[in-house]
Protein backbone atom coordinates (compact mmCIF):
# COMPACT_ATOMS: atom_id res chain seq x y z
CA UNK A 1 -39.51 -0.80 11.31
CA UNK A 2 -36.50 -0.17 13.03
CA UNK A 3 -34.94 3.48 12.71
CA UNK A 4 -31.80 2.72 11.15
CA UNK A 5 -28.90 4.88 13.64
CA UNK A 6 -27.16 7.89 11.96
CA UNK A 7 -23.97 7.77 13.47
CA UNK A 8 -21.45 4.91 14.81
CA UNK A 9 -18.82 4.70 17.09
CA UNK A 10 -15.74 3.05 15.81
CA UNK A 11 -12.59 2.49 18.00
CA UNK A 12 -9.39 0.93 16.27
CA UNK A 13 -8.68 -2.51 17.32
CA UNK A 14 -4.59 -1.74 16.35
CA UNK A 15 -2.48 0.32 14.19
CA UNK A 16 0.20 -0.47 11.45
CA UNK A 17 4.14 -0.71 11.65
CA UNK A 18 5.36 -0.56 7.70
CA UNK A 19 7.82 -0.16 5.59
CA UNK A 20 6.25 3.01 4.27
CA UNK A 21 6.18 6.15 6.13
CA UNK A 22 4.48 8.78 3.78
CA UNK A 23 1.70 7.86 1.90
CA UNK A 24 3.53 8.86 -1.42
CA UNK A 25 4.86 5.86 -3.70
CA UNK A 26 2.77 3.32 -1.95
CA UNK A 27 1.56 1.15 -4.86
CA UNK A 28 -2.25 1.36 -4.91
CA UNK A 29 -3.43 -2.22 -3.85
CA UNK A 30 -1.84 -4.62 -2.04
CA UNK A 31 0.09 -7.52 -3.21
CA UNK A 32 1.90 -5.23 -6.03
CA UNK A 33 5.33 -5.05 -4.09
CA UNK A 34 5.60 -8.25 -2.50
CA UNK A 35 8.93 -6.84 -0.86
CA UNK A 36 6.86 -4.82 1.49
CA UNK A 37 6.84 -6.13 4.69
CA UNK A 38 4.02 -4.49 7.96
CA UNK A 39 3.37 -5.75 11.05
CA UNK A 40 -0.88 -5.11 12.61
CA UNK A 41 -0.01 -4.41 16.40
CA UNK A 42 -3.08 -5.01 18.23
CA UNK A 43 -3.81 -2.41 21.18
CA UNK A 44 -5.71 -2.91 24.55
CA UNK A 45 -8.13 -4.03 25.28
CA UNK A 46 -7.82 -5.96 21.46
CA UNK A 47 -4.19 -7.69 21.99
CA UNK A 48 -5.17 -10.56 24.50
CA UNK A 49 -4.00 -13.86 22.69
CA UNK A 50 -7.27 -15.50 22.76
CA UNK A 51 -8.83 -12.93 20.37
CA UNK A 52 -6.57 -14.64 17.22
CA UNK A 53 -6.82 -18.00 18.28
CA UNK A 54 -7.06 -20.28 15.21
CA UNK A 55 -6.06 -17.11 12.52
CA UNK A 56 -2.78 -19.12 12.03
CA UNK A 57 -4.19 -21.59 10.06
CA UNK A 58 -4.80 -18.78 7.25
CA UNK A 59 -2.86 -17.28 4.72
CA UNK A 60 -4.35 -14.19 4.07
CA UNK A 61 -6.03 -11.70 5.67
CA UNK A 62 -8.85 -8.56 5.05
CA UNK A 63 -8.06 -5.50 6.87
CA UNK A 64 -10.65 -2.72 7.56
CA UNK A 65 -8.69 1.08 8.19
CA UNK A 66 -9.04 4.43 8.16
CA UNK A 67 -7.45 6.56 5.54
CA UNK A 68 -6.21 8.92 8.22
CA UNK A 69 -3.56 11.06 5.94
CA UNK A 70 -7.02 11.64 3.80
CA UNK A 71 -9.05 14.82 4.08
CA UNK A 72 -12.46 14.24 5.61
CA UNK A 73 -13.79 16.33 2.46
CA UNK A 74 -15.01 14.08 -0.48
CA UNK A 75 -16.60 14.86 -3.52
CA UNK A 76 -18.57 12.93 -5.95
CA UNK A 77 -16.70 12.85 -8.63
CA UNK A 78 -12.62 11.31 -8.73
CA UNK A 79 -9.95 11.02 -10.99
CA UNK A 80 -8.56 7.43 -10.95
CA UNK A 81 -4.92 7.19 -11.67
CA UNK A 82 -5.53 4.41 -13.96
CA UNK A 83 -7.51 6.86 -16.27
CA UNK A 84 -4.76 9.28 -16.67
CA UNK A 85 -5.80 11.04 -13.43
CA UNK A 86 -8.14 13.57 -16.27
CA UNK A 87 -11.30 11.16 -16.37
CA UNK A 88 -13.87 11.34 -13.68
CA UNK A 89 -15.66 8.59 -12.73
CA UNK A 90 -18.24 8.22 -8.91
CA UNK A 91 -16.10 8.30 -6.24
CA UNK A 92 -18.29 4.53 -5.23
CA UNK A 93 -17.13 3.53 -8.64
CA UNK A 94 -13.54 3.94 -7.73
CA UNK A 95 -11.09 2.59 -4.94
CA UNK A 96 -10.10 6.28 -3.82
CA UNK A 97 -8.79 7.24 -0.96
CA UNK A 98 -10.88 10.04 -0.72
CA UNK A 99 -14.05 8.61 0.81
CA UNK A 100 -16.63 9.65 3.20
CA UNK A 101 -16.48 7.46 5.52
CA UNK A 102 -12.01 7.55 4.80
CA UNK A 103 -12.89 3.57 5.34
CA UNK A 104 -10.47 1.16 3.45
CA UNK A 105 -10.48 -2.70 2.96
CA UNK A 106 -6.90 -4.51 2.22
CA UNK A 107 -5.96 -8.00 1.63
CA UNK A 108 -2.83 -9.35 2.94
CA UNK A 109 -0.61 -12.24 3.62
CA UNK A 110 -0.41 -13.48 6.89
CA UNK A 111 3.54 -14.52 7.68
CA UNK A 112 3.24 -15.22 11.35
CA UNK A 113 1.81 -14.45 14.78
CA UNK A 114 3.67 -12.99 17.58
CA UNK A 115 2.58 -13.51 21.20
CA UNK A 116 4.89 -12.78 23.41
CA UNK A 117 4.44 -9.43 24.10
CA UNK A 118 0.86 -8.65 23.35
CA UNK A 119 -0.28 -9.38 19.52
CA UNK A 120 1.93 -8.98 16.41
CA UNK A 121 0.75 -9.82 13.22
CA UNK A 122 3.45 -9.86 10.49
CA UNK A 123 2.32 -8.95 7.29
CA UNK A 124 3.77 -9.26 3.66
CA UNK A 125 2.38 -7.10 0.17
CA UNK A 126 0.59 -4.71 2.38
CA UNK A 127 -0.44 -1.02 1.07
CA UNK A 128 -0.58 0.39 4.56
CA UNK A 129 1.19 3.76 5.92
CA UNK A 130 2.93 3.21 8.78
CA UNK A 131 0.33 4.46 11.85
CA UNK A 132 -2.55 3.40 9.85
CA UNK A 133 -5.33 2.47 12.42
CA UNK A 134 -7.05 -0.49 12.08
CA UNK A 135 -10.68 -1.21 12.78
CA UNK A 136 -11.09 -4.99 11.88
CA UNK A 137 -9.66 -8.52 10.45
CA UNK A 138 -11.08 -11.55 9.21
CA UNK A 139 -9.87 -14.05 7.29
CA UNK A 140 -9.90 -15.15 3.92
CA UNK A 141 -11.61 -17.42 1.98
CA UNK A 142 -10.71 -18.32 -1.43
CA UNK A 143 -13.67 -20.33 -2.29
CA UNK A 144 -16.34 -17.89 -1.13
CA UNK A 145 -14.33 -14.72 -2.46
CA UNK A 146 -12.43 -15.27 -5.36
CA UNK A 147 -14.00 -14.46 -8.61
CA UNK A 148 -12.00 -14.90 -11.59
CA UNK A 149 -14.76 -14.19 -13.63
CA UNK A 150 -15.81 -10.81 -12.26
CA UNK A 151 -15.21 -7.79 -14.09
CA UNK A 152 -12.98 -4.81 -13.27
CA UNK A 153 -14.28 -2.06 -15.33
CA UNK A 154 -11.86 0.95 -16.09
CA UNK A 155 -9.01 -1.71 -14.26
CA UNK A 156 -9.32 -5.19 -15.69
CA UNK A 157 -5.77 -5.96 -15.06
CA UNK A 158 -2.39 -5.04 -12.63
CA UNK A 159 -1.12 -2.15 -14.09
CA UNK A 160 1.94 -2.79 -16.31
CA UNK A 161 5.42 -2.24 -14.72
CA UNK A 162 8.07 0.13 -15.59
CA UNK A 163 11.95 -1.07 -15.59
CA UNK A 164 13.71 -0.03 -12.63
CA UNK A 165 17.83 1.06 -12.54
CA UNK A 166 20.01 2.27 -9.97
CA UNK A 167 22.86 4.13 -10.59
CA UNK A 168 26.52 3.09 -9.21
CA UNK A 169 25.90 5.78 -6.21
CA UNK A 170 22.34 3.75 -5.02
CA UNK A 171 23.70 0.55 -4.95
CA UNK A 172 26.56 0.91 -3.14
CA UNK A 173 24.61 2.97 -0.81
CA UNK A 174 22.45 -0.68 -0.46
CA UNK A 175 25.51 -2.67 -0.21
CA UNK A 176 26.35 -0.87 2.81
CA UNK A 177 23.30 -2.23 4.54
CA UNK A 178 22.52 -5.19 6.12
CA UNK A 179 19.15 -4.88 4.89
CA UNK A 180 20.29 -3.64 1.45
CA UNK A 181 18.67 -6.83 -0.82
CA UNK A 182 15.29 -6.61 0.46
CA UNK A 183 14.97 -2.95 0.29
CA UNK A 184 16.54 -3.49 -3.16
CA UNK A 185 13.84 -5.57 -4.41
CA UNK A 186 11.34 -3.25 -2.16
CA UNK A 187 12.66 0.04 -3.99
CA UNK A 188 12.44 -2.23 -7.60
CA UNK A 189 8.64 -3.19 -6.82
CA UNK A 190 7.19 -0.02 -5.73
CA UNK A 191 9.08 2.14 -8.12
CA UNK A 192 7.72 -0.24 -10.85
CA UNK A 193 4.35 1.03 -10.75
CA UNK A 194 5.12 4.25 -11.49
CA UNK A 195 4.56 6.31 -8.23
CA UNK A 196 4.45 9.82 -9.95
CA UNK A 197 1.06 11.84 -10.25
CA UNK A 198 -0.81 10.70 -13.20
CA UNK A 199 -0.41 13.57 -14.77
CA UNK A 200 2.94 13.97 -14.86
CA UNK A 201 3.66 10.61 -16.22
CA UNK A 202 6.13 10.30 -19.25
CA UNK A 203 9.74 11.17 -19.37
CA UNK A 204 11.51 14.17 -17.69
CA UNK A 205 14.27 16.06 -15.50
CA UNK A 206 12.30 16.29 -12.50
CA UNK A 207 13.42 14.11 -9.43
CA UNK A 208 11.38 12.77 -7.02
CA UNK A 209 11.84 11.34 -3.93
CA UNK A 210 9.84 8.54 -2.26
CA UNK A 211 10.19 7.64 1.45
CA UNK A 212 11.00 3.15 2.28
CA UNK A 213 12.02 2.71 5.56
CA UNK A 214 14.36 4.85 6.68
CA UNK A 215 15.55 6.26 3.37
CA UNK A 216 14.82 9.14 1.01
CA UNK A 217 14.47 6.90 -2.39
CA UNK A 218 15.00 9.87 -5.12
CA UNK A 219 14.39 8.87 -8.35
CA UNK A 220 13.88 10.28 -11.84
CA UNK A 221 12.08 9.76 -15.34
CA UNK A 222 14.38 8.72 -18.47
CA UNK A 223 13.33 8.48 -21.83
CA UNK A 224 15.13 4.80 -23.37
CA UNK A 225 16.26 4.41 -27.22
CA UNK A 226 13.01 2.75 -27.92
CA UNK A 227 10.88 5.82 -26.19
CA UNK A 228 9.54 4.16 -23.81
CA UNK A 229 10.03 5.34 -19.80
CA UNK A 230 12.27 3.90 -17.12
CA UNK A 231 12.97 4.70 -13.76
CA UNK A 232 16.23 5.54 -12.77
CA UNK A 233 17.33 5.77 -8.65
CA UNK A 234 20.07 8.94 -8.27
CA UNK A 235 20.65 8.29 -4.84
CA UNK A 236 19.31 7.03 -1.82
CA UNK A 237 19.90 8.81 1.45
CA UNK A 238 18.81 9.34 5.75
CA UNK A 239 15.76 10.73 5.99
């Protein structure tokens, strides 16, 4: 019987360019804010051409990382956000980012292929902090991995969205951009789900601020005439 080894040696094939900077107010699985745009770069001795020949003929893409913002700690026991961050459940029964290994797994649309300079791979609905390294890619394939049927547990369904306003100080700090309608609709998605700690959720004075780009997003919690919660954007500012 072989002795199975006890340690591996991993070395990041590239690392992440996205519209996220801090890992704060990035929605927790990929695909929920469409408007987020990445880009893989792939590093020596990994960027020579050859090495994605044939990837353009697929849509999507897995991506193996490292949770690198993550302590190397990890317990047991989490607290999903999706149970009201109180709940514990095993950390192998949850998509935490607190893991022992810190190894993550991502699926993402493939928009294109740069090759002129080395390898680009533009990416759209990724989760990924900017600097994220990457350890692997392969493609996807709908017939062999798509299980409508499958059950999801404590998550059987996308999280529900909260509405999203801006006040008359945010937008015209978006019309003054030339990037102003994507970031828009990028500020719209990700503030949707409801970045805030779980346990904080509800209405209140407290404002937050969540980093796109190269903007401070800060944002607060208001009660509507029906009770329920929206998101409101103060201002938006350098940061």
């Amino acid at each position: 019987m072989n002795e199975t080894p006890r340690t591996f040696d991993l070395t990041p094939i590239g690392r992440i360019e996205s519209d996220y900077p801090d890992k704060f107010g990035i929605p927790r699985q990929p695909g929920l804010a469409d408007a987020a745009r990445a880009s893989l770069v792939l590093t020596p001795p990994h960027d020579d051409p050859l090495a994605v020949r044939g990837l353009e003929a697929f849509s999507h893409l897995w991506v193996t990382f490292v949770f690198h913002l993550s302590p190397e700690r990890w317990t047991p026991l989490v607290r999903p956000p999706r149970l009201g961050g109180n709940a514990k459940v095993g950390v192998f029964a949850s998509r935490s980012t607190h893991r022992p290994n810190r190894l993550g797994l991502s699926l993402v649309e493939l928009e294109g292929i740069d090759v002129e300079n080395g390898v680009r791979l533009r990416l759209r609905g990724a989760d990924l902090v900017d600097g994220t390294p990457v350890l692997d890619i392969k493609p996807y394939l709908p017939w062999a991995e798509s299980r409508p049927e499958a059950r999801a547990g404590f998550a059987p369904e996308a999280p529900s969205a909260l509405p999203v306003r801006l006040t008359p100080m945010a937008e015209a700090a978006l019309a003054a951009r030339p990037d102003g309608a994507s970031l828009r609709a990028l500020i719209q998605q990700v503030l949707a789900q409801d970045p805030r700690p779980a346990y904080r959720r509800g209405a209140e004075e407290r404002i937050y601020g969540v980093r796109l780009r190269d903007v401070d997003v800060r944002f607060q919690a208001l009660a509507s005439e029906t009770g329920e919660t929206a998101l409101e954007v103060v201002e938006i500012v350098a940061a």
